[in-house]
PDB file of N, CA and C in Angstrom:
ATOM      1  N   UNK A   1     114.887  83.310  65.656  1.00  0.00           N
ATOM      2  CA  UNK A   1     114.099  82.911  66.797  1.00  0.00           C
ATOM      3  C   UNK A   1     114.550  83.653  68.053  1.00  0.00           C
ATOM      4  N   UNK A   2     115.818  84.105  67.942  1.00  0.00           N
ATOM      5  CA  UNK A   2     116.472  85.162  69.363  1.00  0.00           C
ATOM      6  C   UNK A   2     115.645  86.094  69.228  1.00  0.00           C
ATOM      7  N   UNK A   3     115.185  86.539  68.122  1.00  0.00           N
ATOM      8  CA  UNK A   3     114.875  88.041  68.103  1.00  0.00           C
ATOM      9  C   UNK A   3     113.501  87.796  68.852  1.00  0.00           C
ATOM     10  N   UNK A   4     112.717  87.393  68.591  1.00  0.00           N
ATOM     11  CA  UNK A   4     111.401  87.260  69.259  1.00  0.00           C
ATOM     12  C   UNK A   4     111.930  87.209  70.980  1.00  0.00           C
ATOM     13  N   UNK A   5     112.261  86.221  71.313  1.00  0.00           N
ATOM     14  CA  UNK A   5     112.690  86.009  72.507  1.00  0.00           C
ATOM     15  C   UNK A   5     112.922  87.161  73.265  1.00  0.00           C
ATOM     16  N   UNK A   6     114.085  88.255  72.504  1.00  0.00           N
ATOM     17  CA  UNK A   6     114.413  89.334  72.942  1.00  0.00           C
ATOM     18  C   UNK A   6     113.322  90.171  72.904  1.00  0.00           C
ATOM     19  N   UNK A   7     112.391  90.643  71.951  1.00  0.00           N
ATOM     20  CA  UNK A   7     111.528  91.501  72.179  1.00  0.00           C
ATOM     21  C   UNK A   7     109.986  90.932  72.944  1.00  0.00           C
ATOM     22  N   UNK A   8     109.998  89.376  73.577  1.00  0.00           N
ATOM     23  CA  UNK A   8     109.307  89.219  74.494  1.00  0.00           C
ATOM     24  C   UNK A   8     109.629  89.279  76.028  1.00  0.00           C
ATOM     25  N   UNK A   9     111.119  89.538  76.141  1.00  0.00           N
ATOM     26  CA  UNK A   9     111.762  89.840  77.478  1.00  0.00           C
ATOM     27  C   UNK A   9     111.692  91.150  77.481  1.00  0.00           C
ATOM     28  N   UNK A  10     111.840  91.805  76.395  1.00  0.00           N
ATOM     29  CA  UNK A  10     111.263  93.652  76.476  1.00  0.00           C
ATOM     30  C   UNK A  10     109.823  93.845  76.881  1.00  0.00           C
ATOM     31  N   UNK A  11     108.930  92.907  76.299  1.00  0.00           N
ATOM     32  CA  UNK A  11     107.271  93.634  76.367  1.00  0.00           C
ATOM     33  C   UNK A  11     107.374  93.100  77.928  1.00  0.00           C
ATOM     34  N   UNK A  12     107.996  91.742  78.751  1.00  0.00           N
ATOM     35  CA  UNK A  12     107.576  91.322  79.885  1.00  0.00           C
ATOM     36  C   UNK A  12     108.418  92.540  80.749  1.00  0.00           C
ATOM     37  N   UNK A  13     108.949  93.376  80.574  1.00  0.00           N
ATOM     38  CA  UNK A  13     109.808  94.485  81.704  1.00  0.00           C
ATOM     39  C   UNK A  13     108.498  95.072  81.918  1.00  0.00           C
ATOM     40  N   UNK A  14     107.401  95.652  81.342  1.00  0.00           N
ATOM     41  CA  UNK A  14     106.710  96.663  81.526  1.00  0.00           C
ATOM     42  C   UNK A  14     106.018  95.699  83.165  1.00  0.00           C
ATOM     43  N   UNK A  15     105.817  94.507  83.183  1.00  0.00           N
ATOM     44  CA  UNK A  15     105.292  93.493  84.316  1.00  0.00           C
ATOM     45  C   UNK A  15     105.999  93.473  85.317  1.00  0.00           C
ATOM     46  N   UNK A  16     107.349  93.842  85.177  1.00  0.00           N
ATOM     47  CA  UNK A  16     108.312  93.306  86.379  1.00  0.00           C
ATOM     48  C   UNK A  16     108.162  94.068  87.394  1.00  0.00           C
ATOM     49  N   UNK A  17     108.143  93.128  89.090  1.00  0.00           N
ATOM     50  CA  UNK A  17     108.118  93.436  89.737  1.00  0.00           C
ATOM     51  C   UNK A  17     109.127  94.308  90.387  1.00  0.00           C
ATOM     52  N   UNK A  18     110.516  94.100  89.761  1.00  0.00           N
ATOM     53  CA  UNK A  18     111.656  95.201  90.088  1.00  0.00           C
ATOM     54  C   UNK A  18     111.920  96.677  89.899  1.00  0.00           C
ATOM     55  N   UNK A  19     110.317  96.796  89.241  1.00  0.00           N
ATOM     56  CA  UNK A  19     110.845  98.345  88.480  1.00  0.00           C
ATOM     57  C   UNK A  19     110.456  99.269  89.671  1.00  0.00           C
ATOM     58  N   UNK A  20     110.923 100.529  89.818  1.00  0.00           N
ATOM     59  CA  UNK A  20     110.910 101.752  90.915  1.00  0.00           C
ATOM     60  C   UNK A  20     109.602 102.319  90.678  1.00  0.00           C
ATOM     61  N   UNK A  21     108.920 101.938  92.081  1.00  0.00           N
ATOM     62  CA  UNK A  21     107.396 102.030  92.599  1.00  0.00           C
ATOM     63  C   UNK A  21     106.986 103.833  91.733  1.00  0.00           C
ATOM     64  N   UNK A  22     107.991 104.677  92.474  1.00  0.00           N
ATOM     65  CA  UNK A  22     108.278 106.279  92.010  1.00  0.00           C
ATOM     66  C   UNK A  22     108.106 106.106  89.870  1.00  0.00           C
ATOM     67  N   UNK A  23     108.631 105.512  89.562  1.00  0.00           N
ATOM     68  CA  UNK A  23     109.110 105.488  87.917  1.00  0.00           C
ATOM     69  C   UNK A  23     108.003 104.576  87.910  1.00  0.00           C
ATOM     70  N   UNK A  24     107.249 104.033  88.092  1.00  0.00           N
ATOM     71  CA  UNK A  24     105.721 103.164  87.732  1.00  0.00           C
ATOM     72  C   UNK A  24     104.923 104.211  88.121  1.00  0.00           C
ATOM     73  N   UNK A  25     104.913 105.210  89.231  1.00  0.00           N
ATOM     74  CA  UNK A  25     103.422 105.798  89.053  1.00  0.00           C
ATOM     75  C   UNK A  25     103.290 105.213  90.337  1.00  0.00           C
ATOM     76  N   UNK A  26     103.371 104.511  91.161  1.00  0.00           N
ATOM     77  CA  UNK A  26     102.823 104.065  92.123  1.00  0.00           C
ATOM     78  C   UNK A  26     102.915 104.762  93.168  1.00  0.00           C
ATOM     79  N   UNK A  27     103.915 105.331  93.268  1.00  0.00           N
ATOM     80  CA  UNK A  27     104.564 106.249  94.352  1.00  0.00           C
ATOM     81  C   UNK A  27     102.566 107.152  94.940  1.00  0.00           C
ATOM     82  N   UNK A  28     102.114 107.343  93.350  1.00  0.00           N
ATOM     83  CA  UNK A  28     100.602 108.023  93.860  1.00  0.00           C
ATOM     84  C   UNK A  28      99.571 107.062  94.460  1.00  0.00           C
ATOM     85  N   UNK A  29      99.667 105.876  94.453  1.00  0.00           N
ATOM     86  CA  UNK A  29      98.322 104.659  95.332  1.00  0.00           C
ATOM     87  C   UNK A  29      98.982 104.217  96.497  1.00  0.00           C
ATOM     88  N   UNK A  30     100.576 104.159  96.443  1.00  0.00           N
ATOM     89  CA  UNK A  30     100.817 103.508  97.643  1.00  0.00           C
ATOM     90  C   UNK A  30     102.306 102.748  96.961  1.00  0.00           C
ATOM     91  N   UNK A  31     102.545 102.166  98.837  1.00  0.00           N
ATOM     92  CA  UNK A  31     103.805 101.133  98.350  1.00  0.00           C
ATOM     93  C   UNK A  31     102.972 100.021  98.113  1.00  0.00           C
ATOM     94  N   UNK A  32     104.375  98.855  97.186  1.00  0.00           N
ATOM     95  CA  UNK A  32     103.957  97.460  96.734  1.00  0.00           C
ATOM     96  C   UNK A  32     104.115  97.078  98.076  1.00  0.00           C
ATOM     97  N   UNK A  33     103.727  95.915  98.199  1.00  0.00           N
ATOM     98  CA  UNK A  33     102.630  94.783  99.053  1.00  0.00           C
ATOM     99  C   UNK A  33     103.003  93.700  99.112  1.00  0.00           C
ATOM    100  N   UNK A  34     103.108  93.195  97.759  1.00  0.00           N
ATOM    101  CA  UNK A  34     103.221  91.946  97.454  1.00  0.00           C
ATOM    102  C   UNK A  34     102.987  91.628  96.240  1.00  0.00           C
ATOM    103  N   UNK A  35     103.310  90.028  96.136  1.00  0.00           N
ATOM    104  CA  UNK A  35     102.673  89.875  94.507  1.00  0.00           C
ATOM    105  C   UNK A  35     102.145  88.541  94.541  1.00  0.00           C
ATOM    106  N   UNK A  36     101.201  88.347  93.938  1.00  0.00           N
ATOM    107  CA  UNK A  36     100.525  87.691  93.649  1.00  0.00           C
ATOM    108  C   UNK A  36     100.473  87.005  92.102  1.00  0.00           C
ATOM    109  N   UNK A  37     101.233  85.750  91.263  1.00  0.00           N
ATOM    110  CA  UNK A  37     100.845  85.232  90.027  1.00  0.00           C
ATOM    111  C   UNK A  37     100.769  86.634  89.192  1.00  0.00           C
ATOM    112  N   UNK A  38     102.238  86.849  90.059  1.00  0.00           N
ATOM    113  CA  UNK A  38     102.779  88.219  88.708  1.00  0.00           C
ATOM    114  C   UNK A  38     102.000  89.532  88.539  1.00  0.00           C
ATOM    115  N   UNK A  39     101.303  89.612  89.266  1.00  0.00           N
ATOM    116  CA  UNK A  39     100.846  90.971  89.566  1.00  0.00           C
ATOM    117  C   UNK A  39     100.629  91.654  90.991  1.00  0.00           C
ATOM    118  N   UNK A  40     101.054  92.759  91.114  1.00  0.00           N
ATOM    119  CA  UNK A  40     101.572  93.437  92.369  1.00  0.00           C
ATOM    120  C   UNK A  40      99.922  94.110  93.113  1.00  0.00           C
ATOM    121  N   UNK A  41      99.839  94.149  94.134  1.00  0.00           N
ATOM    122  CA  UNK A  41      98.841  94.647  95.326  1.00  0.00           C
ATOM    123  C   UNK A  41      99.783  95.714  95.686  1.00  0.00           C
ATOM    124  N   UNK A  42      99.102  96.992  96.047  1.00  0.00           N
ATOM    125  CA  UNK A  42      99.494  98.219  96.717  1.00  0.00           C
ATOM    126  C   UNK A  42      98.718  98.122  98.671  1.00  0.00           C
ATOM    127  N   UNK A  43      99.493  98.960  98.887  1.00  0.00           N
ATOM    128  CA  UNK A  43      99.417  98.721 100.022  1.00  0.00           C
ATOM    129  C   UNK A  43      99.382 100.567 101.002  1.00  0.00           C
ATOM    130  N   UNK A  44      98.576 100.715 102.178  1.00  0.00           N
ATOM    131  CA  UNK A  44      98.640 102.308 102.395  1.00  0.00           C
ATOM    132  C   UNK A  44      98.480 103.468 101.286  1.00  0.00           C
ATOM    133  N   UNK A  45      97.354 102.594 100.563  1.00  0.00           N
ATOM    134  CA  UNK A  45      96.710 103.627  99.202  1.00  0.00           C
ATOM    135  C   UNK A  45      95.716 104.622 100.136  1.00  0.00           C
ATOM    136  N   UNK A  46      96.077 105.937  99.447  1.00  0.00           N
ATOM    137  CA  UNK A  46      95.444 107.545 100.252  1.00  0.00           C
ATOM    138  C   UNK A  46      94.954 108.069  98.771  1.00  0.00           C
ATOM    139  N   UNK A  47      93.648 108.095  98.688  1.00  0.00           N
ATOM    140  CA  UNK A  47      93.446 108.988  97.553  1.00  0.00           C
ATOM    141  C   UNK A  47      93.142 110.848  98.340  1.00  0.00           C
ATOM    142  N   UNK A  48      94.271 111.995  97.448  1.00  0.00           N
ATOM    143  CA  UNK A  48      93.891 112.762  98.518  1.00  0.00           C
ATOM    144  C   UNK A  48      93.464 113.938  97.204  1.00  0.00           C
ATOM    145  N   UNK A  49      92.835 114.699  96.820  1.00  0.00           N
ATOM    146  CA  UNK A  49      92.570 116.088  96.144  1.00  0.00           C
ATOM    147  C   UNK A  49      90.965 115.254  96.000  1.00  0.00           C
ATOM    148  N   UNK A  50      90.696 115.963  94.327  1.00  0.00           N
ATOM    149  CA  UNK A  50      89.778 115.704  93.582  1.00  0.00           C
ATOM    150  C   UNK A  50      90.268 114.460  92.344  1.00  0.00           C
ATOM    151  N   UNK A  51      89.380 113.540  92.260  1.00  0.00           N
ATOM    152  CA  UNK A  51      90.447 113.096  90.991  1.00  0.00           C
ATOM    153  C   UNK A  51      89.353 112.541  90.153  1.00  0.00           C
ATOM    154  N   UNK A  52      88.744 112.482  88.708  1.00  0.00           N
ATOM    155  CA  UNK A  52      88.252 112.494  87.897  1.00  0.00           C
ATOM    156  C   UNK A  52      88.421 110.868  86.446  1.00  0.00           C
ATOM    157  N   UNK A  53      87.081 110.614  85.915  1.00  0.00           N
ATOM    158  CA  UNK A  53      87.859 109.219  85.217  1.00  0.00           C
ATOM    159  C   UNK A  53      88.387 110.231  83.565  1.00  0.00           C
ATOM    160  N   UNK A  54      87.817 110.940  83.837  1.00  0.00           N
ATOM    161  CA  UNK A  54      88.528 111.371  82.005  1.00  0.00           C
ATOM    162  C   UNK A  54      90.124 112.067  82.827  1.00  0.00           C
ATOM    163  N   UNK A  55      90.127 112.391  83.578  1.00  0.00           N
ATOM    164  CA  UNK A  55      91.982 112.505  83.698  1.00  0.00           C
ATOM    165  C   UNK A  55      92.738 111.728  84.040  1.00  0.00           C
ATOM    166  N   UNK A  56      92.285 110.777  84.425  1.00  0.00           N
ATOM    167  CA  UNK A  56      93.198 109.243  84.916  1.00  0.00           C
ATOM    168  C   UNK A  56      93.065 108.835  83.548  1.00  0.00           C
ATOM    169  N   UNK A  57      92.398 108.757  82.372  1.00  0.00           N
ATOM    170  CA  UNK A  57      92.652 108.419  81.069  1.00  0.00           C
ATOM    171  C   UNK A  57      93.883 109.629  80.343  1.00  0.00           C
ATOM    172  N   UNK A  58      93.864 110.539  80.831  1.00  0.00           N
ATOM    173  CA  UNK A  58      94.368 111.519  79.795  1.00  0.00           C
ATOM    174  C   UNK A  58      95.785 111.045  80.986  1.00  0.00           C
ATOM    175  N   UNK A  59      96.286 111.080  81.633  1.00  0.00           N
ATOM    176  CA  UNK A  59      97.596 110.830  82.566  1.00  0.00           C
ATOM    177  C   UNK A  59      97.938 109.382  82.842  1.00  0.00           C
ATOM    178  N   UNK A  60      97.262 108.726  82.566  1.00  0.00           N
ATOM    179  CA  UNK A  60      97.855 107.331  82.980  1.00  0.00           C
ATOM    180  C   UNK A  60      98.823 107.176  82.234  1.00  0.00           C
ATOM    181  N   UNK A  61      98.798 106.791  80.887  1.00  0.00           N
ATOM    182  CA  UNK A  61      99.501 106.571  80.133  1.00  0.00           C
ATOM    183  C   UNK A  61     101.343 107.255  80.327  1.00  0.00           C
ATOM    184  N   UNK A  62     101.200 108.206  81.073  1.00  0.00           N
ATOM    185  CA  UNK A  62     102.448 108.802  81.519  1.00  0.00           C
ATOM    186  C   UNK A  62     103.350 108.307  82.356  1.00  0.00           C
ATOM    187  N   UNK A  63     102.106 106.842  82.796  1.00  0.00           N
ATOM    188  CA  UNK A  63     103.389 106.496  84.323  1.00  0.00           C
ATOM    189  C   UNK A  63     103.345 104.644  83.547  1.00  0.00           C
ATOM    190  N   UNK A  64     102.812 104.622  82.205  1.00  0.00           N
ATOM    191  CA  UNK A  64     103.011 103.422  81.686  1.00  0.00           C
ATOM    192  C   UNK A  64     104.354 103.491  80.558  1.00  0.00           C
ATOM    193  N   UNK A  65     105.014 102.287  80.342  1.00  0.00           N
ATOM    194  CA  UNK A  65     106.276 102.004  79.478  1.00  0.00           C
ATOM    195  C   UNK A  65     105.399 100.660  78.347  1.00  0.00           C
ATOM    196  N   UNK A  66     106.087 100.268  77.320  1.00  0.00           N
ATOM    197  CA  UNK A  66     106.084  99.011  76.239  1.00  0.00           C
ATOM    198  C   UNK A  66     104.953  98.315  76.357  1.00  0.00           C
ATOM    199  N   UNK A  67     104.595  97.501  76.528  1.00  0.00           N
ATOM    200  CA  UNK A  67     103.365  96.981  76.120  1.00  0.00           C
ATOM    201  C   UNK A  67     102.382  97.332  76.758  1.00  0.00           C
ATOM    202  N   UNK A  68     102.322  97.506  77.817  1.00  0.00           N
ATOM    203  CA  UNK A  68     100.980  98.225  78.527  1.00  0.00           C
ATOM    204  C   UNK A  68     100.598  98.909  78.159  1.00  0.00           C
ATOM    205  N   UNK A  69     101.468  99.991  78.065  1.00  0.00           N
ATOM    206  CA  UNK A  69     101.030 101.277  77.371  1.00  0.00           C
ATOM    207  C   UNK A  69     100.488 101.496  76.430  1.00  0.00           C
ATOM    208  N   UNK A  70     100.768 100.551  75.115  1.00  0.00           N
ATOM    209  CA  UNK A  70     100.422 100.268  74.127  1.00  0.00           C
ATOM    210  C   UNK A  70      98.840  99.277  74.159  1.00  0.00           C
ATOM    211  N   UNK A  71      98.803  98.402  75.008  1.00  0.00           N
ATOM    212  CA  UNK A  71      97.305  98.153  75.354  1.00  0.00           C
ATOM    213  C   UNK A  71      96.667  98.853  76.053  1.00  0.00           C
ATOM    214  N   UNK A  72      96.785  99.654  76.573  1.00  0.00           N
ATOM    215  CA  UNK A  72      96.025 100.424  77.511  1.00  0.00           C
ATOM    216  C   UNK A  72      94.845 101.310  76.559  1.00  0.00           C
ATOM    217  N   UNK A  73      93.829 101.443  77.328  1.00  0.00           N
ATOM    218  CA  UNK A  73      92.039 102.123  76.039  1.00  0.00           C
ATOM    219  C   UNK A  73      90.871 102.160  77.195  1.00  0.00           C
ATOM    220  N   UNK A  74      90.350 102.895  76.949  1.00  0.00           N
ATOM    221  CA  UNK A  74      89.265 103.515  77.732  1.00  0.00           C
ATOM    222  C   UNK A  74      88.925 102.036  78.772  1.00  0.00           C
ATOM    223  N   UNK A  75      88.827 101.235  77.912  1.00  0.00           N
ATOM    224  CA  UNK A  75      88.028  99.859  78.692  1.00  0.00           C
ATOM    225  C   UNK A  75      88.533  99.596  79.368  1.00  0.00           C
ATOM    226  N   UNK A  76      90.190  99.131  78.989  1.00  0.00           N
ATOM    227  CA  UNK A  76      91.133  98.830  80.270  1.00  0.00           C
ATOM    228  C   UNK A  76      91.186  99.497  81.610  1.00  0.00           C
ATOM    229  N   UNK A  77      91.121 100.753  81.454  1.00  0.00           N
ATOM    230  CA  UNK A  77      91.432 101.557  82.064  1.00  0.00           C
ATOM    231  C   UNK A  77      90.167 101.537  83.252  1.00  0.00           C
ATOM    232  N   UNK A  78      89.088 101.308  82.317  1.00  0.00           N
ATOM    233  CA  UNK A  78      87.441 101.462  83.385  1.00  0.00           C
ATOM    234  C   UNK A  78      87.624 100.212  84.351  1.00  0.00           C
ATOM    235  N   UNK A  79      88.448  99.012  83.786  1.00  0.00           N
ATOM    236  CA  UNK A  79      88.031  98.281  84.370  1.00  0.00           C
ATOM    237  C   UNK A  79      89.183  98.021  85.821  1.00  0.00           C
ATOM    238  N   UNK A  80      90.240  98.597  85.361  1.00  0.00           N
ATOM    239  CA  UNK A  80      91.280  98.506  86.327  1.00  0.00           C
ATOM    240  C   UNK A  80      90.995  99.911  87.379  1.00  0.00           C
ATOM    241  N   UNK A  81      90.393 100.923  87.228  1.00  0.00           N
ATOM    242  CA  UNK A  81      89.664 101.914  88.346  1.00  0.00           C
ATOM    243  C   UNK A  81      87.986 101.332  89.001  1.00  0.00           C
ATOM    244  N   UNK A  82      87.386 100.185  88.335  1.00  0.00           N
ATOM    245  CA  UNK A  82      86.204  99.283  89.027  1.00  0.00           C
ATOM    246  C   UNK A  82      87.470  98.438  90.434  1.00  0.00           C
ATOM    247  N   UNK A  83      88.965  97.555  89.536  1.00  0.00           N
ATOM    248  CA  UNK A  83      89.315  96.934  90.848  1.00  0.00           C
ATOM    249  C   UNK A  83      90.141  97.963  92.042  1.00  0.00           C
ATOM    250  N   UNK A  84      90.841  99.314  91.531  1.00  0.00           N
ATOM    251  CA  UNK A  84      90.882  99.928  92.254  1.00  0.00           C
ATOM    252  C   UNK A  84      89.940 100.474  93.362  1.00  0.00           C
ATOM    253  N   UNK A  85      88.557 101.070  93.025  1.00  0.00           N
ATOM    254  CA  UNK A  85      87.590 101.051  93.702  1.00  0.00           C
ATOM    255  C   UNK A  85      86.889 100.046  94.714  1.00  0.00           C
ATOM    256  N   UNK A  86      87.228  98.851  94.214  1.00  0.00           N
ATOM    257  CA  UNK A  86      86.744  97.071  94.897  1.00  0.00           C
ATOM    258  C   UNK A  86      88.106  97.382  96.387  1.00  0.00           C
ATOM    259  N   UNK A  87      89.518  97.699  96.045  1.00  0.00           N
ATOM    260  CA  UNK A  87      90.263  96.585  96.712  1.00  0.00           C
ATOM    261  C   UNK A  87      90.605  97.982  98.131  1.00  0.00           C
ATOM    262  N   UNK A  88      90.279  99.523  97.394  1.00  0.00           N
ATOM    263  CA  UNK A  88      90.443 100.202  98.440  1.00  0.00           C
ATOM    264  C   UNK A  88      89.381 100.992  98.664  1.00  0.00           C
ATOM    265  N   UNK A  89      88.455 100.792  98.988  1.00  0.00           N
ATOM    266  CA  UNK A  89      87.268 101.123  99.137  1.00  0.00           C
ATOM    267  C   UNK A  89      86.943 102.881  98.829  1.00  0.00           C
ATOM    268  N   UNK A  90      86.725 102.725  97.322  1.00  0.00           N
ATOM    269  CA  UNK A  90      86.560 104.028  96.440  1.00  0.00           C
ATOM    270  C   UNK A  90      85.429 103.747  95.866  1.00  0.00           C
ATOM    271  N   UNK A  91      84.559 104.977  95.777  1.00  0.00           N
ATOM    272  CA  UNK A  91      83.441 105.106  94.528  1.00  0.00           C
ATOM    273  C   UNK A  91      83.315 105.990  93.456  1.00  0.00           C
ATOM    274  N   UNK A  92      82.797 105.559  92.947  1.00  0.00           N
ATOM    275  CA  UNK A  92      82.532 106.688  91.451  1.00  0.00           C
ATOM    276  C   UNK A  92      81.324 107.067  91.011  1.00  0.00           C
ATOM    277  N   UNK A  93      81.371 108.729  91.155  1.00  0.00           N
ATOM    278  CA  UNK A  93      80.167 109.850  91.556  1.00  0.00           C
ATOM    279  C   UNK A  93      79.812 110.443  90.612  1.00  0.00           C
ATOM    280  N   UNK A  94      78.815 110.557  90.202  1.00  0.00           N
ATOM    281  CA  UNK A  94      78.363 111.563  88.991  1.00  0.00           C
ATOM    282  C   UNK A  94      77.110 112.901  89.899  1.00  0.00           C
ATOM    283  N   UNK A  95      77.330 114.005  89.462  1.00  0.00           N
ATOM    284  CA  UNK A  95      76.210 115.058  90.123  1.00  0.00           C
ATOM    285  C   UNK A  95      74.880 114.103  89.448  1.00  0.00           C
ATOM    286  N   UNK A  96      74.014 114.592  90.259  1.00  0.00           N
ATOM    287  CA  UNK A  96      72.294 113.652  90.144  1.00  0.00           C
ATOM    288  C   UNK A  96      72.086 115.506  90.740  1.00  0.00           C
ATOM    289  N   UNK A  97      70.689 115.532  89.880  1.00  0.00           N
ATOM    290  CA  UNK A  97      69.647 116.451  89.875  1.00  0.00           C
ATOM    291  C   UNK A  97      69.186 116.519  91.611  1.00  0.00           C
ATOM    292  N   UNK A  98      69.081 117.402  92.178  1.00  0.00           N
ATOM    293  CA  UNK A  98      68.712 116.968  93.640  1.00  0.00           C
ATOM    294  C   UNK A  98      67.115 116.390  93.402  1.00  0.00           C
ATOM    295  N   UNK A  99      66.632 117.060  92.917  1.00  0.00           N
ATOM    296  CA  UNK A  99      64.852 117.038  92.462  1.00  0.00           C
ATOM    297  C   UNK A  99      64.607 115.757  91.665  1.00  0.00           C
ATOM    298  N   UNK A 100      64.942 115.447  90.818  1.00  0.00           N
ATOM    299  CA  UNK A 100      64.829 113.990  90.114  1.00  0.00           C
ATOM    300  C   UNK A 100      65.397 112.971  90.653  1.00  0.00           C
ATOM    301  N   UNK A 101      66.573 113.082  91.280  1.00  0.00           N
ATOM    302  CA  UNK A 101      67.669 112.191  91.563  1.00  0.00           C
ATOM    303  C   UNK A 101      68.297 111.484  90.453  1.00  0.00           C
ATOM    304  N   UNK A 102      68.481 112.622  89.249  1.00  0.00           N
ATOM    305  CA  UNK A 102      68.881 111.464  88.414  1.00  0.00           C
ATOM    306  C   UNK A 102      70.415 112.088  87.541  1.00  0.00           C
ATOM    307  N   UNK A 103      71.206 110.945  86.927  1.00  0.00           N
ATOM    308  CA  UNK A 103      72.354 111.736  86.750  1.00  0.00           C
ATOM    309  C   UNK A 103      71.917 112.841  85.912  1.00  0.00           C
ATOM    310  N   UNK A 104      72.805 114.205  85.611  1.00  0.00           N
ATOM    311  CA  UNK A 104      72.721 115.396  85.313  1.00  0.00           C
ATOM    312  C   UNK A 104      73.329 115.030  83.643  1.00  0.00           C
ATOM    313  N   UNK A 105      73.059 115.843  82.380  1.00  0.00           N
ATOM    314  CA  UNK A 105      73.082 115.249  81.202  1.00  0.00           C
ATOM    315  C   UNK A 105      74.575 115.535  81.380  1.00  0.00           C
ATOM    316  N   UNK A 106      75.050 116.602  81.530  1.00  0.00           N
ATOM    317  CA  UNK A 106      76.551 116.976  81.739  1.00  0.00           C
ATOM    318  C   UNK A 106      77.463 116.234  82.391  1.00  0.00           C
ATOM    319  N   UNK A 107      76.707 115.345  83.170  1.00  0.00           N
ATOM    320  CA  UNK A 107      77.670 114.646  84.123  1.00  0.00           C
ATOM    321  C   UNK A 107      78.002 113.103  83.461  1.00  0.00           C
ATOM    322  N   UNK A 108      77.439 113.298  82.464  1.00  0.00           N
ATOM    323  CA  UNK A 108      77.404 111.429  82.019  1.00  0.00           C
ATOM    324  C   UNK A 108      78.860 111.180  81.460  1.00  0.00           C
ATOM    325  N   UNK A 109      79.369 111.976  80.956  1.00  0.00           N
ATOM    326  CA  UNK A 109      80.630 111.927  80.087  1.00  0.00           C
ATOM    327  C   UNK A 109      81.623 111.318  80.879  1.00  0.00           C
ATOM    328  N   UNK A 110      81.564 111.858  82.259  1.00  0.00           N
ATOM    329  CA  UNK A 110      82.666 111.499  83.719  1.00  0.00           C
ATOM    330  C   UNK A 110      82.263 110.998  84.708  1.00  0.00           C
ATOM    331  N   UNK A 111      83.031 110.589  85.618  1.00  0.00           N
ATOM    332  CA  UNK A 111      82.640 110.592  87.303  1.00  0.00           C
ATOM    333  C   UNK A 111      83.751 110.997  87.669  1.00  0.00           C
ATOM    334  N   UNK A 112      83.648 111.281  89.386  1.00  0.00           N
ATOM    335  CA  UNK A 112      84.024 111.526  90.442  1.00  0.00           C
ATOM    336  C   UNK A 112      85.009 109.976  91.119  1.00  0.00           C
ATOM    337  N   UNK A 113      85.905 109.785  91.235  1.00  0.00           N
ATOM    338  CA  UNK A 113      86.432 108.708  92.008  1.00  0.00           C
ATOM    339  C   UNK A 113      87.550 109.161  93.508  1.00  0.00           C
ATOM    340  N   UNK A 114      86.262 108.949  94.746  1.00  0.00           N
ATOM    341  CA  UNK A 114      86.526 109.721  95.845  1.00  0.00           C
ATOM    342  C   UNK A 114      86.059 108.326  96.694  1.00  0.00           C
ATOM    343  N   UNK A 115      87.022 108.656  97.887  1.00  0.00           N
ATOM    344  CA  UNK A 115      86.741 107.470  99.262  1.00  0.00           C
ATOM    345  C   UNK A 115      85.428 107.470  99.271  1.00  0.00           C
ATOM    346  N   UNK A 116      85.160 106.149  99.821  1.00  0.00           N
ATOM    347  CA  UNK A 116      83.673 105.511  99.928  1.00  0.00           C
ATOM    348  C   UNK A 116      83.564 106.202 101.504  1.00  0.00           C
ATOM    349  N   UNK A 117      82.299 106.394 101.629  1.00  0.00           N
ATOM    350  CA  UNK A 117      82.334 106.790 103.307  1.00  0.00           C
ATOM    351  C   UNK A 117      81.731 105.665 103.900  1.00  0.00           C
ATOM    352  N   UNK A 118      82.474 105.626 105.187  1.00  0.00           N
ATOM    353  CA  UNK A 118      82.219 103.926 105.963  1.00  0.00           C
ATOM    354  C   UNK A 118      81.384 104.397 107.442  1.00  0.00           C
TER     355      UNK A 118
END
C-alpha cells in the first residue's frame, strides 16, 4: 500500500506549485500569480514572434514532466490554448480567401495564436 502512495506523491510533483517557473516552461507566458484550488494563474503574459497550434503541440510536451505529460493529446492541449486565449486576450487565425471570406483548404490543419487587437 506504500508503494501506491509513493508513486501518487510522484504523479502529484508534476502539479506542484514549488517547481521553477524557468524548468515548467513558464518562464515563456509569464510569472506565477497565484493559485487557485491547486492550479496556478500566470501573470505579465507577452506573446511575442509568430506562434502556431501544430507547434505548441509538437513543443509542449518539452516543458511537461510525469503525469501530465503522459496525459497530454491534441484535445488537451486545444482546450488549455481556448483558456489561454480567454484569460489573456489571444485569438486563433486561420488565412480566409479575401474573395470568399472563407477559411483557405490549406489553412484548416492550423491556426495562428496572436494578441487579440483591442
Amino acid at each position: 500500500m506504500e508503494e501506491d502512495s509513493d508513486s501518487n506523491e510522484a504523479d502529484n510533483d508534476a502539479y506542484s506549485d514549488e517547481s521553477d517557473p524557468e524548468e515548467a516552461g513558464e518562464g515563456i507566458a509569464g510569472r506565477q500569480s497565484g493559485s487557485l484550488n491547486g492550479t496556478t494563474a500566470s501573470a505579465g503574459f507577452k506573446i511575442q514572434g509568430e506562434h502556431h497550434f501544430s507547434n505548441l503541440c509538437a513543443y509542449l510536451p518539452e516543458y511537461l514532466s510525469g503525469r501530465t505529460k503522459l496525459d497530454l493529446n491534441v484535445i488537451n492541449t486545444f482546450a488549455i490554448t481556448l483558456h489561454m486565449c480567454n484569460e489573456h486576450s489571444l485569438r486563433l487565425v486561420q488565412e480566409v480567401d479575401p474573395e470568399t471570406n472563407l477559411v483557405l483548404k490549406d489553412a484548416m490543419a492550423d491556426f495562428k495564436i496572436e494578441l487579440a487587437k483591442q
